[in-house]
C-alpha atoms as a PDB file:
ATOM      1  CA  UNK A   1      22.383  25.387  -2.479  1.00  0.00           C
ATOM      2  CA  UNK A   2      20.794  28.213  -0.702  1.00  0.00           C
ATOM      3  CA  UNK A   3      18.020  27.894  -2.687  1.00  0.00           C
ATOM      4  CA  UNK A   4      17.297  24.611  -2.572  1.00  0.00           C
ATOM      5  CA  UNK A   5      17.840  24.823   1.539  1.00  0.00           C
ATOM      6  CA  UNK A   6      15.349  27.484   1.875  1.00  0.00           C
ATOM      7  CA  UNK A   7      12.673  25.528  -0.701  1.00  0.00           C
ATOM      8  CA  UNK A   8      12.993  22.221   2.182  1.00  0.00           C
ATOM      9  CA  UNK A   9      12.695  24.817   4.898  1.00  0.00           C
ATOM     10  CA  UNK A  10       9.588  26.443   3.141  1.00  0.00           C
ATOM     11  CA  UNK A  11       7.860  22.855   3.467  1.00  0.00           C
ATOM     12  CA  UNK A  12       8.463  22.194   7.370  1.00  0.00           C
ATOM     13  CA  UNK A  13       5.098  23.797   8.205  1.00  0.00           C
ATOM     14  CA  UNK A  14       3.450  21.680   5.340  1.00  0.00           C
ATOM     15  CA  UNK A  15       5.089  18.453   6.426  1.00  0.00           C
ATOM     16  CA  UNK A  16       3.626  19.003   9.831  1.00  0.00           C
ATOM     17  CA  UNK A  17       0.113  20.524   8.916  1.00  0.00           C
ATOM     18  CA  UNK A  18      -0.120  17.351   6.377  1.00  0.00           C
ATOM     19  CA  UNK A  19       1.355  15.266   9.114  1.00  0.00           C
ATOM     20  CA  UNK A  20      -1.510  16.129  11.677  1.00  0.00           C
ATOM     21  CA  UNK A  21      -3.921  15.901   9.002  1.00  0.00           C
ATOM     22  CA  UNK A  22      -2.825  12.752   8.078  1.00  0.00           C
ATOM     23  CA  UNK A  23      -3.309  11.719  11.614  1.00  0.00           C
ATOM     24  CA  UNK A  24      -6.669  13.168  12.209  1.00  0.00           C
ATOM     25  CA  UNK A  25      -9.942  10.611  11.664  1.00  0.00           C
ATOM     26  CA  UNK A  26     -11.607  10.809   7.975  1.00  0.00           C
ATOM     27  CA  UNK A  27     -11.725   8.926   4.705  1.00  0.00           C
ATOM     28  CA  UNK A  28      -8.124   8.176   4.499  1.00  0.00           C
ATOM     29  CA  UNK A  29      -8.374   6.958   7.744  1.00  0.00           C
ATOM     30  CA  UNK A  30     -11.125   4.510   8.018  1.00  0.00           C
ATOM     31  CA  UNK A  31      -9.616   2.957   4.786  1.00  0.00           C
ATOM     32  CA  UNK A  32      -6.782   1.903   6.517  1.00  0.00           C
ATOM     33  CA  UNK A  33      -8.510   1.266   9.822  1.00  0.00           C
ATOM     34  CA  UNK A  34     -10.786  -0.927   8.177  1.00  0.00           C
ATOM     35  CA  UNK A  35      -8.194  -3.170   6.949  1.00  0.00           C
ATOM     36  CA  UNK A  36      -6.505  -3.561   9.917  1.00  0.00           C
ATOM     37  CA  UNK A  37      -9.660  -4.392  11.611  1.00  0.00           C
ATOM     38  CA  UNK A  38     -10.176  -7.476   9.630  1.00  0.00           C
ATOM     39  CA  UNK A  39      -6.148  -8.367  12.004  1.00  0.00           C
ATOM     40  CA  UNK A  40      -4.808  -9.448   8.341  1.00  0.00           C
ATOM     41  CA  UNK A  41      -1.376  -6.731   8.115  1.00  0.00           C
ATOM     42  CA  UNK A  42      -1.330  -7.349   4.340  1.00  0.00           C
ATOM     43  CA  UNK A  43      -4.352  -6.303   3.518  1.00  0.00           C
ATOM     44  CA  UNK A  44      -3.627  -2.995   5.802  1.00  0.00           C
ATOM     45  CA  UNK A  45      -0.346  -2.803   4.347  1.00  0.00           C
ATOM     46  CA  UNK A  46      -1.967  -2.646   0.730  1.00  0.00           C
ATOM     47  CA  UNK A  47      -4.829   0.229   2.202  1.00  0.00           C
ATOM     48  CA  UNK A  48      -1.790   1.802   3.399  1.00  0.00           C
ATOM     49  CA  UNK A  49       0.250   2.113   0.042  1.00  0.00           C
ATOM     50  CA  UNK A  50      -2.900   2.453  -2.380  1.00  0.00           C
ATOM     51  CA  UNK A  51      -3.746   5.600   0.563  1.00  0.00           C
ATOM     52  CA  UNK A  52      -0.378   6.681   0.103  1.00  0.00           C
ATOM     53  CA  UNK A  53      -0.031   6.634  -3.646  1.00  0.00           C
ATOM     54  CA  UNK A  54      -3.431   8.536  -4.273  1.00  0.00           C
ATOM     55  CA  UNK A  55      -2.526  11.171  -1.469  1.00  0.00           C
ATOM     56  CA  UNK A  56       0.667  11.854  -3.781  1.00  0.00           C
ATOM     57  CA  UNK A  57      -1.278  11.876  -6.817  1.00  0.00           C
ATOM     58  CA  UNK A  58      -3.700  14.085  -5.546  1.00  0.00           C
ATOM     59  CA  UNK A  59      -0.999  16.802  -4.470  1.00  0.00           C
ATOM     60  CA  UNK A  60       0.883  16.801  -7.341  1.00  0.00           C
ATOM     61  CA  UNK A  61      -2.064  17.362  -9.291  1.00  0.00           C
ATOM     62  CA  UNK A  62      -3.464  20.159  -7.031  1.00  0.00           C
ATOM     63  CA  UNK A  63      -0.286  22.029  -6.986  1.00  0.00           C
ATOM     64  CA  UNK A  64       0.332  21.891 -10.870  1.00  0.00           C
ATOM     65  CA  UNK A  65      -3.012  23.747 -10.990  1.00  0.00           C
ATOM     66  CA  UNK A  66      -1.875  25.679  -7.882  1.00  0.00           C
ATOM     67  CA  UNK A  67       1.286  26.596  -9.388  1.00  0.00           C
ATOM     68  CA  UNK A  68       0.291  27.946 -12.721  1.00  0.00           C
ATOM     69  CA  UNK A  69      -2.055  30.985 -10.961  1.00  0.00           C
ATOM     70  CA  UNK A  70      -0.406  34.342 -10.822  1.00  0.00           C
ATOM     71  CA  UNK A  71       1.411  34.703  -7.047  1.00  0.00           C
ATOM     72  CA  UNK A  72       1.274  38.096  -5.245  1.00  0.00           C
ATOM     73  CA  UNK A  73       0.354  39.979  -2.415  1.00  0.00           C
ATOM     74  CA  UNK A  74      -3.574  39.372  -2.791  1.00  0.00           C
ATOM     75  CA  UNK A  75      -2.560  36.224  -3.664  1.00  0.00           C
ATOM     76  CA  UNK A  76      -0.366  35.443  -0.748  1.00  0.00           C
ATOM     77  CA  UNK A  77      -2.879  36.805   1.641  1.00  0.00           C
ATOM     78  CA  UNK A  78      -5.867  35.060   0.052  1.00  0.00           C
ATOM     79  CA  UNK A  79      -4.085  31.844   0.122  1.00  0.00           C
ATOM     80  CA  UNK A  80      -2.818  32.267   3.918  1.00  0.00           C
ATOM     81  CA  UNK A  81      -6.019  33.060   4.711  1.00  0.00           C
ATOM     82  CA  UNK A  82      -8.132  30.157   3.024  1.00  0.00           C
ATOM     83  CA  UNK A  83      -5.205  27.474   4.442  1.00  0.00           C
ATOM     84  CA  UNK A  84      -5.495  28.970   7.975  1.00  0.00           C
ATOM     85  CA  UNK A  85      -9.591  28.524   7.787  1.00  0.00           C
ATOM     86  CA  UNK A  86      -8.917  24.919   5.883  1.00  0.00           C
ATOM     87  CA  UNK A  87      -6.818  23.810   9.608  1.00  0.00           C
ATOM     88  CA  UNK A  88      -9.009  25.376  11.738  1.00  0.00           C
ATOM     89  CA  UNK A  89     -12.254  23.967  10.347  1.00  0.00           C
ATOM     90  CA  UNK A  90     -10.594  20.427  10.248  1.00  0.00           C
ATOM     91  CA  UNK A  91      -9.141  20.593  13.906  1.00  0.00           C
ATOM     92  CA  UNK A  92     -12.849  21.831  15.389  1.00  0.00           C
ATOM     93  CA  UNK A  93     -14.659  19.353  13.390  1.00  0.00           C
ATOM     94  CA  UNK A  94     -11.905  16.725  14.660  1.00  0.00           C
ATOM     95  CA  UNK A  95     -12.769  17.810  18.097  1.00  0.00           C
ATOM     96  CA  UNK A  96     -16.230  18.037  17.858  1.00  0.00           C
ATOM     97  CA  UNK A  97     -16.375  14.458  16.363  1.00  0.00           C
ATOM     98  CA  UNK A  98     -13.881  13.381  19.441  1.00  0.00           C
ATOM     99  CA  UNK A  99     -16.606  14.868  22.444  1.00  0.00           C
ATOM    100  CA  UNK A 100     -19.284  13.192  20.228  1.00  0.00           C
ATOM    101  CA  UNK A 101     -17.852   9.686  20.486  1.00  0.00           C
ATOM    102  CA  UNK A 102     -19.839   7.244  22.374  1.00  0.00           C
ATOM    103  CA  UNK A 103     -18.555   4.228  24.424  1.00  0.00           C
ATOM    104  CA  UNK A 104     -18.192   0.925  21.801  1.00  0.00           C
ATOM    105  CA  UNK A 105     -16.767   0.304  18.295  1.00  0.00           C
ATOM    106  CA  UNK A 106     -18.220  -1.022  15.495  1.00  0.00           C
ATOM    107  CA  UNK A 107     -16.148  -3.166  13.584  1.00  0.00           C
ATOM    108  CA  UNK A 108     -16.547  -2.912   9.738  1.00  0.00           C
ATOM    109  CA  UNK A 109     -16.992  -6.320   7.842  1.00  0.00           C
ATOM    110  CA  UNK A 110     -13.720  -7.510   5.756  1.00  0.00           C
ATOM    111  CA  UNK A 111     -13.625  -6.068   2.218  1.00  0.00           C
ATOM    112  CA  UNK A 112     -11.188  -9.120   0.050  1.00  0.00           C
ATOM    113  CA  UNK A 113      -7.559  -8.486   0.339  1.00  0.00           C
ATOM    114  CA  UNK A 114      -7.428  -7.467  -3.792  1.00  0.00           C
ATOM    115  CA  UNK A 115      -9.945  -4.395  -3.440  1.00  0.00           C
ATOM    116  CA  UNK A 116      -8.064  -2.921  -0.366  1.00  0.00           C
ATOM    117  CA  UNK A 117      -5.415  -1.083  -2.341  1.00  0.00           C
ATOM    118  CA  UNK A 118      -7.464   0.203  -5.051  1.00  0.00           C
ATOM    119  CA  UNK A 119      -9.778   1.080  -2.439  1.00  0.00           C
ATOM    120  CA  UNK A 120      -7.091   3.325  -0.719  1.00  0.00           C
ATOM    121  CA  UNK A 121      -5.897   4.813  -4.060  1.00  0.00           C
ATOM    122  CA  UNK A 122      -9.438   6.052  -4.949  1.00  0.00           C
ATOM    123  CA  UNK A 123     -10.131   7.060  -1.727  1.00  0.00           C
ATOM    124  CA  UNK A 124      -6.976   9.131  -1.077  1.00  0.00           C
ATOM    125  CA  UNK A 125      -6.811  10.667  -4.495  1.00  0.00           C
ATOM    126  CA  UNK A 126     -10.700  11.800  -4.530  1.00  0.00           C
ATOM    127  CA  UNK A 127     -10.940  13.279  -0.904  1.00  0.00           C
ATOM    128  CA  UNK A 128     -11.986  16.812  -1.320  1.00  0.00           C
ATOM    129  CA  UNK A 129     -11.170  17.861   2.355  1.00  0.00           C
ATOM    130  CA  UNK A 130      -7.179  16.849   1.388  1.00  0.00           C
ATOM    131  CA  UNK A 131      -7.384  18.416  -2.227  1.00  0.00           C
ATOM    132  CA  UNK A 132      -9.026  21.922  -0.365  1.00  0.00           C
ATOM    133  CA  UNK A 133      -5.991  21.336   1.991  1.00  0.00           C
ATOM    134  CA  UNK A 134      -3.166  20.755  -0.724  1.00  0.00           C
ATOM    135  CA  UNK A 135      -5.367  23.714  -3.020  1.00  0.00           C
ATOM    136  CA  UNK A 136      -4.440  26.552  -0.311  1.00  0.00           C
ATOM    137  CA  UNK A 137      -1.106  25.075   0.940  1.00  0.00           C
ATOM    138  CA  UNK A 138       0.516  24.854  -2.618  1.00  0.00           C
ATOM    139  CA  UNK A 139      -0.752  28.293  -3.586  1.00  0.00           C
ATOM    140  CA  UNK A 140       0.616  29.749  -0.244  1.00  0.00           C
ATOM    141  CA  UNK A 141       3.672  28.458  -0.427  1.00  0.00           C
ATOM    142  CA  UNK A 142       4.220  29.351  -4.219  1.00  0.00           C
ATOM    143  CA  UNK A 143       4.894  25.808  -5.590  1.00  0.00           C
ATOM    144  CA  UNK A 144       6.891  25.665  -9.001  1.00  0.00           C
ATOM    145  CA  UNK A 145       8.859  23.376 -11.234  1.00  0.00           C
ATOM    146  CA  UNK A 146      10.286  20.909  -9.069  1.00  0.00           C
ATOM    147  CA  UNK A 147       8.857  21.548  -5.982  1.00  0.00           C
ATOM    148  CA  UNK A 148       5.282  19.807  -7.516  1.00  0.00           C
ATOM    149  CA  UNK A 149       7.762  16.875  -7.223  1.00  0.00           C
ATOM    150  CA  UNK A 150       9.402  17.261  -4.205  1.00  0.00           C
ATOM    151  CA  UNK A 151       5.935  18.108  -2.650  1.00  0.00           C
ATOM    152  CA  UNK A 152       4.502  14.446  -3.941  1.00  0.00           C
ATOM    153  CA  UNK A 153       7.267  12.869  -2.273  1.00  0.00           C
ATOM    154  CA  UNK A 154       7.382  14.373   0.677  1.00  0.00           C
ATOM    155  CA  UNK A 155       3.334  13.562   0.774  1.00  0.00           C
ATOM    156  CA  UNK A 156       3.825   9.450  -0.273  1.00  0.00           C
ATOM    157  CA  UNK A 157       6.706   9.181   2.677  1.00  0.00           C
ATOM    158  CA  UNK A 158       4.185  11.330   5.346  1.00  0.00           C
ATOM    159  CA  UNK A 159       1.169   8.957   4.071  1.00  0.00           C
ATOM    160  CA  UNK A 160       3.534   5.702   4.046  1.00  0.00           C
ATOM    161  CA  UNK A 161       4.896   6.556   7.158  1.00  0.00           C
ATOM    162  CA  UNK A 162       1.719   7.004   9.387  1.00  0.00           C
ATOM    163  CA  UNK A 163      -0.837   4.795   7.332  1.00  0.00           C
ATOM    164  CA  UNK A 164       1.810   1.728   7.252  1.00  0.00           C
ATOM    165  CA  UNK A 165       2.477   2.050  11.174  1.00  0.00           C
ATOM    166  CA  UNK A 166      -1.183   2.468  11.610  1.00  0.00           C
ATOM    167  CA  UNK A 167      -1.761  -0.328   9.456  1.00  0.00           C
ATOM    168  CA  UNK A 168       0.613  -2.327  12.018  1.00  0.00           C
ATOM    169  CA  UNK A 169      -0.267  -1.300  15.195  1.00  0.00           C
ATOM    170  CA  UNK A 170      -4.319  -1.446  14.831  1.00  0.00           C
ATOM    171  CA  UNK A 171      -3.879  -5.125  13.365  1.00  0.00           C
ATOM    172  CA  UNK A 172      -2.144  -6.187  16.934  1.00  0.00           C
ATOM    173  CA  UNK A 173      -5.218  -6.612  19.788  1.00  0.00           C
ATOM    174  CA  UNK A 174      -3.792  -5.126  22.611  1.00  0.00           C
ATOM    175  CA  UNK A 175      -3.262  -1.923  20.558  1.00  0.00           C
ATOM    176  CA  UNK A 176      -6.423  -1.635  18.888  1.00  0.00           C
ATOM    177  CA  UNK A 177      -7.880  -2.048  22.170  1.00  0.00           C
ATOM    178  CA  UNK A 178      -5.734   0.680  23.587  1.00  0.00           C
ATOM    179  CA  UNK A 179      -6.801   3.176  20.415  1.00  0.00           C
ATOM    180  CA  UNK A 180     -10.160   2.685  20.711  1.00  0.00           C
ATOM    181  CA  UNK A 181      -9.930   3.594  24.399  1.00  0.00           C
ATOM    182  CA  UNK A 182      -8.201   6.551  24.061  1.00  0.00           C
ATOM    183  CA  UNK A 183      -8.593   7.744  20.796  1.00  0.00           C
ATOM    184  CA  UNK A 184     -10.807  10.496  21.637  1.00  0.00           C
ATOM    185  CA  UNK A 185      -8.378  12.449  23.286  1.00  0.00           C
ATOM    186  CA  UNK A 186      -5.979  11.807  21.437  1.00  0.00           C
ATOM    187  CA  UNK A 187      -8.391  13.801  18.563  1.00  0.00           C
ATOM    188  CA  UNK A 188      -8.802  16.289  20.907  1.00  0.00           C
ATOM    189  CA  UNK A 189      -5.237  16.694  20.813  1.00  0.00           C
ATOM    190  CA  UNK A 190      -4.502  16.901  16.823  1.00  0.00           C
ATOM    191  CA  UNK A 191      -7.421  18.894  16.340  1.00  0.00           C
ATOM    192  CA  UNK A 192      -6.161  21.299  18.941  1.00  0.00           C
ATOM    193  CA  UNK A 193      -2.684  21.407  17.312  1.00  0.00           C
ATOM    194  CA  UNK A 194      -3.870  21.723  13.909  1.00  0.00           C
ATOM    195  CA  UNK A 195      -6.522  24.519  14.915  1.00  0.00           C
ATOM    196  CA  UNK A 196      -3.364  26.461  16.200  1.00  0.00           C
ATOM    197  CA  UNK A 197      -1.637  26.257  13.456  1.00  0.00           C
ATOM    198  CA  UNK A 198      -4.397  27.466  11.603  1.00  0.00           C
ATOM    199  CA  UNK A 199      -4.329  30.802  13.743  1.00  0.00           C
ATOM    200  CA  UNK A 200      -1.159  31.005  13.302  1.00  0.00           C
ATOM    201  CA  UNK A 201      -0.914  30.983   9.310  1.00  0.00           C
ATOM    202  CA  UNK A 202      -3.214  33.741   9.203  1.00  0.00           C
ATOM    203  CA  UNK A 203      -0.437  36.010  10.286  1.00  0.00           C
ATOM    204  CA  UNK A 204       1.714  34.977   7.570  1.00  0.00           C
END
């Protein structure tokens, strides 16, 4: 019991670091934007899930790999180190993008509802800025055995979570109005938050 209490406490930072990256404009991101841009919610819903699913995929894969080096001291430290500079570079680059915006948005042309979730899936489970991400968060935290599963669930409800409400809320006019109006600070923020917690897990 202790054990497994302290393994779901040993994820909180994860969860939120994922969480913010999750949030934070890339790949993943325009996937699902894109699909809600075209004001159809099932064809966002089904970015969403195929986004979701290949996120999952892609950490449990990464931290099998992950899990099978030899953990230690270097190890620790190396891995602390390379997941602190991972956050950091992907907060400043969020913020840099953000001050970079210019006024107007481009809406993509519709992709047809059938491609949108295999578009998401390929997408998700091929992004090399999330597999760098999952590379030096799985090795720092040591994931093992059951944890590669806990760890791909706890990824698929993040993703599902954010991309499915993201799906829904961009879709409605008023609010996709409202995001692309304010959407650059709210970059500013995450990238802020994330670069933070970057600093922070190089004391760790």
């Amino acid at each position: 019991m202790f054990e497994a209490g302290h393994a779901v406490a040993g994820l909180l930072p994860f969860a939120i670091s994922y969480a913010l990256v999750a949030m934070l404009p890339g790949a993943n991101f325009a996937v699902v934007a894109q699909a809600a841009l075209t004001a159809s919610r099932a064809t966002a819903l089904s970015a969403a899930a195929g986004v979701a699913l290949g996120a999952s995929s892609l950490a449990a894969i990464v931290a099998t790999g992950a899990g099978a080096l030899t953990f230690g001291g270097l190890a620790h430290q190396m891995a602390a180190s390379l997941y602190g500079a991972m956050l950091v570079f992907i907060g400043w680059n969020s913020m840099r993008r953000a001050l970079s915006i210019k006024a107007g948005v481009n809406e993509p042309k519709p992709v047809p509802v059938p491609r949108y979730f295999r578009l998401g899936f390929v997408t998700a489970v091929a992004n090399p800025a999330t597999a760098l991400f999952f590379a030096s968060s799985t090795l720092k935290l040591d994931a093992r055995g059951a944890t590669h599963i806990s760890l791909a669930v706890l990824v698929f409800a993040i993703a599902i979570v954010w991309f499915g409400l993201l799906s829904l809320c961009i879709s409605e006019p008023a609010i996709r109005q409202f995001y692309s109006r304010f959407r650059k600070h709210a970059d500013i923020v995450l990238g802020g938050a994330l670069v933070a917690l970057g600093f922070a897990a190089f004391g760790h």
